[in-house]
N, C-alpha and C. Protein backbone atom coordinates (compact mmCIF):
# COMPACT_ATOMS: atom_id res chain seq x y z
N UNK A 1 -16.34 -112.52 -171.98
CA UNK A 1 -15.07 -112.33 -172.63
C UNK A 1 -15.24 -111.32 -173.76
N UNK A 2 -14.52 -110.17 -174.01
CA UNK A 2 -14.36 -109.39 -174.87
C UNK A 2 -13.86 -109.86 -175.85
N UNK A 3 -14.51 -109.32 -177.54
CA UNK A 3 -14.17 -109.72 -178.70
C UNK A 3 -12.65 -109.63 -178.92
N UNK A 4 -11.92 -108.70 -178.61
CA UNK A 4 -10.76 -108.68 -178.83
C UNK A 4 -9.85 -109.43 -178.22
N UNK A 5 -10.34 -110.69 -177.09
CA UNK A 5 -9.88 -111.46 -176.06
C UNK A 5 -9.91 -113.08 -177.11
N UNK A 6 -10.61 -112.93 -177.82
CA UNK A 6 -10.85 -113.70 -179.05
C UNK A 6 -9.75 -113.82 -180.26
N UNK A 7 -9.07 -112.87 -180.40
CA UNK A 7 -8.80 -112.51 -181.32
C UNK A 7 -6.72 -113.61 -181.06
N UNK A 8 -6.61 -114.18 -181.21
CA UNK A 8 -5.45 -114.89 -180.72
C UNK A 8 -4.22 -115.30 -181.41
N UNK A 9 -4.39 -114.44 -183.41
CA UNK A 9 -3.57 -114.94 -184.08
C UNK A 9 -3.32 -113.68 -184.26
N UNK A 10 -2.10 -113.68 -184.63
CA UNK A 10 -1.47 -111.97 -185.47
C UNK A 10 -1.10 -112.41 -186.91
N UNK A 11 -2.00 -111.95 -187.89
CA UNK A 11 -1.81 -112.22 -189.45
C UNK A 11 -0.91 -110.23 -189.97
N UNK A 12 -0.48 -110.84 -191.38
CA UNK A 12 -0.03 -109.91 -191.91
C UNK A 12 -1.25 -109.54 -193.18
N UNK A 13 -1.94 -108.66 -193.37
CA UNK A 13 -2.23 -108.09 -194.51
C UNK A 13 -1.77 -107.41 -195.37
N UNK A 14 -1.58 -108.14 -196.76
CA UNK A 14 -0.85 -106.98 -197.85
C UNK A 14 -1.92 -106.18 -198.80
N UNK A 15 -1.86 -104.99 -199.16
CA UNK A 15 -2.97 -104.44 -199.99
C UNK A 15 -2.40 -104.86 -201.35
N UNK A 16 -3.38 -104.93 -202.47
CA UNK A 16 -3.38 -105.31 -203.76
C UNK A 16 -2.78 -103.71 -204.62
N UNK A 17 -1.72 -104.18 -205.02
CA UNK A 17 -1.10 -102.99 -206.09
C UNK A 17 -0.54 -103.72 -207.50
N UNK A 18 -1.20 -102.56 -208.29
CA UNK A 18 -0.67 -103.31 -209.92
C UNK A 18 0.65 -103.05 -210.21
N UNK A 19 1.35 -104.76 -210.35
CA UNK A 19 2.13 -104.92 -210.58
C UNK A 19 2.43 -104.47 -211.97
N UNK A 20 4.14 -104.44 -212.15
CA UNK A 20 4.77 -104.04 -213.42
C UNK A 20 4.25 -105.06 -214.77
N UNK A 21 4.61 -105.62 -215.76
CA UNK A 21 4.20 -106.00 -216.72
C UNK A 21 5.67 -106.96 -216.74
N UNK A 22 5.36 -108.49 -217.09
CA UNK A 22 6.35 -109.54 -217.25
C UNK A 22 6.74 -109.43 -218.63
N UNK A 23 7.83 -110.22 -219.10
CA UNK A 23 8.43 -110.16 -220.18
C UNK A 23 6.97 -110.61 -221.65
N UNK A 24 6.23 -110.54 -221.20
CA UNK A 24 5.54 -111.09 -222.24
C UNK A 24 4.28 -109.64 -222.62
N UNK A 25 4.47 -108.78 -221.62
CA UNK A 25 3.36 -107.98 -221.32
C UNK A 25 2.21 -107.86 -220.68
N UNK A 26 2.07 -109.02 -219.84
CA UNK A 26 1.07 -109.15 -219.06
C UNK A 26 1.54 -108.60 -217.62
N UNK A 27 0.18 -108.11 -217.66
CA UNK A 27 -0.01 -107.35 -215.93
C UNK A 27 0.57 -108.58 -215.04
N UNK A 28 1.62 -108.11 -214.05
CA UNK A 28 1.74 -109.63 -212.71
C UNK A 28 1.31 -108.97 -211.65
N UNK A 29 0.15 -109.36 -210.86
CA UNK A 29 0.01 -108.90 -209.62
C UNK A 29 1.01 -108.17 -208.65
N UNK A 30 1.08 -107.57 -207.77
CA UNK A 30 1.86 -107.01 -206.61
C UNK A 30 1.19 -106.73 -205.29
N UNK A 31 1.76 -106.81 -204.49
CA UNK A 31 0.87 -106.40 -203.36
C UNK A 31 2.07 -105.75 -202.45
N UNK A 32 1.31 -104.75 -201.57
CA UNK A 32 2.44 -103.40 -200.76
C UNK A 32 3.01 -104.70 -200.05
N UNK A 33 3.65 -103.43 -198.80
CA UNK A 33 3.91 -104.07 -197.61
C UNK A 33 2.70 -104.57 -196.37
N UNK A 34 2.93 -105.61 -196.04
CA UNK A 34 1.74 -106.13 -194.95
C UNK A 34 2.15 -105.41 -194.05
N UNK A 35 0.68 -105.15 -193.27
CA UNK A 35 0.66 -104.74 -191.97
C UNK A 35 -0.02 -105.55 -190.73
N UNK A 36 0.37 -105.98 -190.09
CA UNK A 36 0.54 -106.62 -188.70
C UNK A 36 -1.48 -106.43 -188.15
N UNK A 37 -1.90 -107.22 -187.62
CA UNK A 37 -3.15 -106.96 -187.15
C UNK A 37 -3.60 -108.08 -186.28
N UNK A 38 -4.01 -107.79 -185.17
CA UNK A 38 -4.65 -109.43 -184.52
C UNK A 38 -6.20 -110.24 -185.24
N UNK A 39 -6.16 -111.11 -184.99
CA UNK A 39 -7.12 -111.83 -185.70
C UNK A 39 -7.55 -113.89 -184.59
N UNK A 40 -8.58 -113.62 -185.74
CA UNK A 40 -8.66 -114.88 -185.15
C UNK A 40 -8.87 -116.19 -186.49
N UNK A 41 -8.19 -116.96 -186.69
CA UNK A 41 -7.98 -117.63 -188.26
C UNK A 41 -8.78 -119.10 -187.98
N UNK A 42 -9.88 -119.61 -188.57
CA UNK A 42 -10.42 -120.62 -188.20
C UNK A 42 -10.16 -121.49 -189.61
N UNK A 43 -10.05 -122.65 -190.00
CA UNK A 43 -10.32 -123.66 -190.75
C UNK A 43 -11.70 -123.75 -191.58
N UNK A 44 -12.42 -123.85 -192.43
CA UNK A 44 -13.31 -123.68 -192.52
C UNK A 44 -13.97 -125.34 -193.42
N UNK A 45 -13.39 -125.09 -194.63
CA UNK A 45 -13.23 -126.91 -195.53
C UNK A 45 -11.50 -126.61 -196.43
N UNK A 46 -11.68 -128.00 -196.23
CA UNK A 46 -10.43 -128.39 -197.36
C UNK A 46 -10.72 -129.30 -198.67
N UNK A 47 -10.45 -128.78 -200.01
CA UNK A 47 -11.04 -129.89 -200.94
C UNK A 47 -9.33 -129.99 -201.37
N UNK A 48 -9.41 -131.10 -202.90
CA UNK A 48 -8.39 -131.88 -203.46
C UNK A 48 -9.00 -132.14 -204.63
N UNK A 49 -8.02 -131.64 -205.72
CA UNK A 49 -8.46 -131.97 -207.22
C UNK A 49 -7.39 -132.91 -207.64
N UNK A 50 -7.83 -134.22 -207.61
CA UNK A 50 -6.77 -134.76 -208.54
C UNK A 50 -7.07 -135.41 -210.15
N UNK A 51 -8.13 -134.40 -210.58
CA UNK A 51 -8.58 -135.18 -212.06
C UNK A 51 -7.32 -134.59 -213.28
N UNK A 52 -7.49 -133.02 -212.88
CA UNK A 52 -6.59 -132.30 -214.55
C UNK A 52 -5.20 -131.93 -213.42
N UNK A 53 -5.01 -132.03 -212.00
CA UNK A 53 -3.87 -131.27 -211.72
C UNK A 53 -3.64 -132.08 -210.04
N UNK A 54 -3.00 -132.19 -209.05
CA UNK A 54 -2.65 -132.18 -208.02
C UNK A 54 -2.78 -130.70 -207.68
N UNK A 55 -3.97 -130.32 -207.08
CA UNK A 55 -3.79 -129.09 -206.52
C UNK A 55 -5.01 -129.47 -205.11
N UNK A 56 -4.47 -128.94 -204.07
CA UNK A 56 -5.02 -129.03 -202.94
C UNK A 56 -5.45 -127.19 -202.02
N UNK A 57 -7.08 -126.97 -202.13
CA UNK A 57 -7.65 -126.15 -201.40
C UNK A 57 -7.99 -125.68 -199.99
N UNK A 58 -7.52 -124.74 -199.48
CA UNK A 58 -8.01 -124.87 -197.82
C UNK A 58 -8.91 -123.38 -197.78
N UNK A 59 -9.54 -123.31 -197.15
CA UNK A 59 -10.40 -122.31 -196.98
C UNK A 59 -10.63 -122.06 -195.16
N UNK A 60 -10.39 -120.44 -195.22
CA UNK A 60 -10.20 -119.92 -194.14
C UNK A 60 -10.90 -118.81 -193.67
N UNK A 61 -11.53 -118.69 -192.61
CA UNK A 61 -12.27 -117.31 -192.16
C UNK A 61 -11.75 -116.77 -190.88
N UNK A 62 -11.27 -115.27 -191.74
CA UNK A 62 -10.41 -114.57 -190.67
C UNK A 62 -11.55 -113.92 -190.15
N UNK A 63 -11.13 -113.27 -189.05
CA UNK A 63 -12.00 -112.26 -187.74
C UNK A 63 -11.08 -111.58 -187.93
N UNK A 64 -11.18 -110.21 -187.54
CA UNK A 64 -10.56 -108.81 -187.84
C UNK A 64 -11.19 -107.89 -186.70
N UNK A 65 -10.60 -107.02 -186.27
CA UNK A 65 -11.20 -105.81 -185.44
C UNK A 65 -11.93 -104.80 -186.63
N UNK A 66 -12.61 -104.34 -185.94
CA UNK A 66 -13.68 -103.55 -187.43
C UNK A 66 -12.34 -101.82 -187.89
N UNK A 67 -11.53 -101.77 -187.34
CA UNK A 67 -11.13 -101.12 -187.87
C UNK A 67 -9.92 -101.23 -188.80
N UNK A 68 -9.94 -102.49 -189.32
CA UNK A 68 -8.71 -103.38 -190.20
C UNK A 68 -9.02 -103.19 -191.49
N UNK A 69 -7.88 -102.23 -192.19
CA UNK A 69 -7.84 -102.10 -193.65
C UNK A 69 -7.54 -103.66 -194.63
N UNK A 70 -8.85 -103.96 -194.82
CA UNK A 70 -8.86 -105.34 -195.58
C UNK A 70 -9.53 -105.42 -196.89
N UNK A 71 -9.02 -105.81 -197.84
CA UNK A 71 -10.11 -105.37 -199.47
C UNK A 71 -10.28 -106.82 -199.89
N UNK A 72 -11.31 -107.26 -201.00
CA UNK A 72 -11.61 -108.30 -201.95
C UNK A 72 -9.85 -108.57 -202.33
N UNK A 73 -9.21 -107.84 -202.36
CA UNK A 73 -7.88 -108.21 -203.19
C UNK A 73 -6.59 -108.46 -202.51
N UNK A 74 -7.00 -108.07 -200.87
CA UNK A 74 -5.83 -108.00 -200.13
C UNK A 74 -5.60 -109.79 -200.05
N UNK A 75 -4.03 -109.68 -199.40
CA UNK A 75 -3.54 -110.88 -198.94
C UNK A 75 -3.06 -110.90 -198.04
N UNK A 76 -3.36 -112.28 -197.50
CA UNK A 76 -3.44 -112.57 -195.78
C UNK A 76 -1.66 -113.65 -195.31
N UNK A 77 -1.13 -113.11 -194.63
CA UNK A 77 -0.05 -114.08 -194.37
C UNK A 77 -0.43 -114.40 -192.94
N UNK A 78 -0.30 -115.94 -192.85
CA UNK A 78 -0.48 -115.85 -191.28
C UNK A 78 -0.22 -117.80 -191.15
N UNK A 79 0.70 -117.54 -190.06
CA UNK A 79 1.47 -118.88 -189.82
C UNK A 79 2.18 -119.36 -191.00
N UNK A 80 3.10 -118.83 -191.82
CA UNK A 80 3.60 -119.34 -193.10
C UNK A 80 2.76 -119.54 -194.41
N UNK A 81 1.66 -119.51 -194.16
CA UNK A 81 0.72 -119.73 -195.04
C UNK A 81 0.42 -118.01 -195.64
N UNK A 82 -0.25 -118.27 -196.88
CA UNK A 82 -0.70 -117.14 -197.16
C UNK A 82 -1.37 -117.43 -198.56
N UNK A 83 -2.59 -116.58 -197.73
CA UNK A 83 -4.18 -116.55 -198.44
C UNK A 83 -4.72 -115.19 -198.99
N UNK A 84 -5.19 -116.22 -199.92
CA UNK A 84 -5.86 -114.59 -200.41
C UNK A 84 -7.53 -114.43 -200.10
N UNK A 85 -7.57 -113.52 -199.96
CA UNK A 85 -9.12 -112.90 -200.26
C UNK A 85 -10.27 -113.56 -200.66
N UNK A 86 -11.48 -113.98 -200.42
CA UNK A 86 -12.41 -114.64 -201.58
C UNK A 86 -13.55 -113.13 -201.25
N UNK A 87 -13.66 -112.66 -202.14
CA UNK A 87 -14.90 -111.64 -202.08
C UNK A 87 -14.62 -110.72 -201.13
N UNK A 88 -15.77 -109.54 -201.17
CA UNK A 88 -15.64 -108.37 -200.16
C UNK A 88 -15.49 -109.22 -198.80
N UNK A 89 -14.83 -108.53 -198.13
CA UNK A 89 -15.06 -108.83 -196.34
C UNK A 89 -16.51 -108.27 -196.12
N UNK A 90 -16.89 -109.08 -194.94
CA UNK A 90 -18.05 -108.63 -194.60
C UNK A 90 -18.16 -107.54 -193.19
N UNK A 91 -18.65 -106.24 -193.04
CA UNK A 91 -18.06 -105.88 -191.95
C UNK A 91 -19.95 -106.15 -191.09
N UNK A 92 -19.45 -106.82 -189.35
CA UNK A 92 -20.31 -106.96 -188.82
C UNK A 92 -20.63 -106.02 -188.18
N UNK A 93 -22.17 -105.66 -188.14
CA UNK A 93 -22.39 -104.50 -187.38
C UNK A 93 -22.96 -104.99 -185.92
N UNK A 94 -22.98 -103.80 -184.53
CA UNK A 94 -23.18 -104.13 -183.62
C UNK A 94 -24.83 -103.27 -182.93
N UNK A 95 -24.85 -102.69 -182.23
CA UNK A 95 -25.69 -102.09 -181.72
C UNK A 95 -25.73 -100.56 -181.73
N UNK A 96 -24.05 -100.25 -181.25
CA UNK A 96 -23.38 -99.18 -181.66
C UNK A 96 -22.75 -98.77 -183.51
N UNK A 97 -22.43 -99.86 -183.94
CA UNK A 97 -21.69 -99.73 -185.36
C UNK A 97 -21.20 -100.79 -185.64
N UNK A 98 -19.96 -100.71 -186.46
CA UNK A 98 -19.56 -101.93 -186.50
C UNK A 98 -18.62 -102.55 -185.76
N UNK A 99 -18.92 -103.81 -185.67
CA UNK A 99 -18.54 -104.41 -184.43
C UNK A 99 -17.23 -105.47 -184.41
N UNK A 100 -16.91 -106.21 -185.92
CA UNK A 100 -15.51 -106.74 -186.50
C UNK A 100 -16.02 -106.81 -188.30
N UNK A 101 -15.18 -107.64 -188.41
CA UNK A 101 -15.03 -108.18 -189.88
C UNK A 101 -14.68 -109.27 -190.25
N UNK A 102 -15.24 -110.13 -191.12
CA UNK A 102 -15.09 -111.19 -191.20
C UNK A 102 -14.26 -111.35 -192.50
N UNK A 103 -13.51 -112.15 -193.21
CA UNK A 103 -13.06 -112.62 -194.06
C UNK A 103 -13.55 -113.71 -194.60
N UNK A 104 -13.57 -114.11 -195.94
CA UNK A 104 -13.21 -115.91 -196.63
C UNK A 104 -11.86 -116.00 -196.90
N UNK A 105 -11.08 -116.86 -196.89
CA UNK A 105 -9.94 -116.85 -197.93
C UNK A 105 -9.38 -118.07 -197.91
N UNK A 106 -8.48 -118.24 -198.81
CA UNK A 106 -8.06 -119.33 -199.75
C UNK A 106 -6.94 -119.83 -199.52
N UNK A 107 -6.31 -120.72 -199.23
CA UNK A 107 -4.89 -120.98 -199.53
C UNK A 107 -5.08 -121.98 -200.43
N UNK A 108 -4.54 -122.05 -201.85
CA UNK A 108 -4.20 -123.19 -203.22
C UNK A 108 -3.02 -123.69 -203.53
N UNK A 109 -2.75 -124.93 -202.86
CA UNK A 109 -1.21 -125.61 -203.12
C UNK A 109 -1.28 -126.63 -204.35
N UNK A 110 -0.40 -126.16 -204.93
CA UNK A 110 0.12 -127.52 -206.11
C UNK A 110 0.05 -126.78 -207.22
């Protein structure tokens, strides 16, 4: 089976752009418009903090075709959800070059 036969989810990627400045003067994040890409989105762990907050963690590793514009800062939409980035992507190399890309990323509710 070919890698791209793998690939079975279609996520949106948004690139990281600096946002305008909120009423207080602080930088607020922005990110462009997403662009459409197949992928493959696996589960990876889920934690739960309930000491200082109700906030619940899921952690996710996307697959990417190696030619997918993806950064440390981009954000991932995919199935309603949307994750961000944890660290550089890793791009996998093959025999020929590189061969996909892997992701970490985050979704943080609460």
């Amino acid at each position: 089976m070919a890698f791209l036969d793998l690939l079975i989810h279609t996520v949106s990627i948004a690139p990281y752009q600096a946002g305008s400045t909120d009423r207080y003067g602080n930088a607020a994040d922005g990110y462009g418009t997403g662009v459409d890409s197949v992928a493959r989105v696996q589960q990876v762990s889920t934690t739960e903090d309930l000491s200082n907050q109700d906030q619940r963690g899921t952690r996710f590793r996307v697959f990417l075709p190696a030619d997918t514009v993806v950064s440390a800062l981009s954000r991932v939409t995919w199935n309603g959800r949307t994750l961000q980035v944890e660290g550089e992507p890793k791009v996998v190399n093959g025999a020929t070059g590189p061969h996909h890309i892997e992701c970490m990323t985050r979704e943080v509710l609460g």
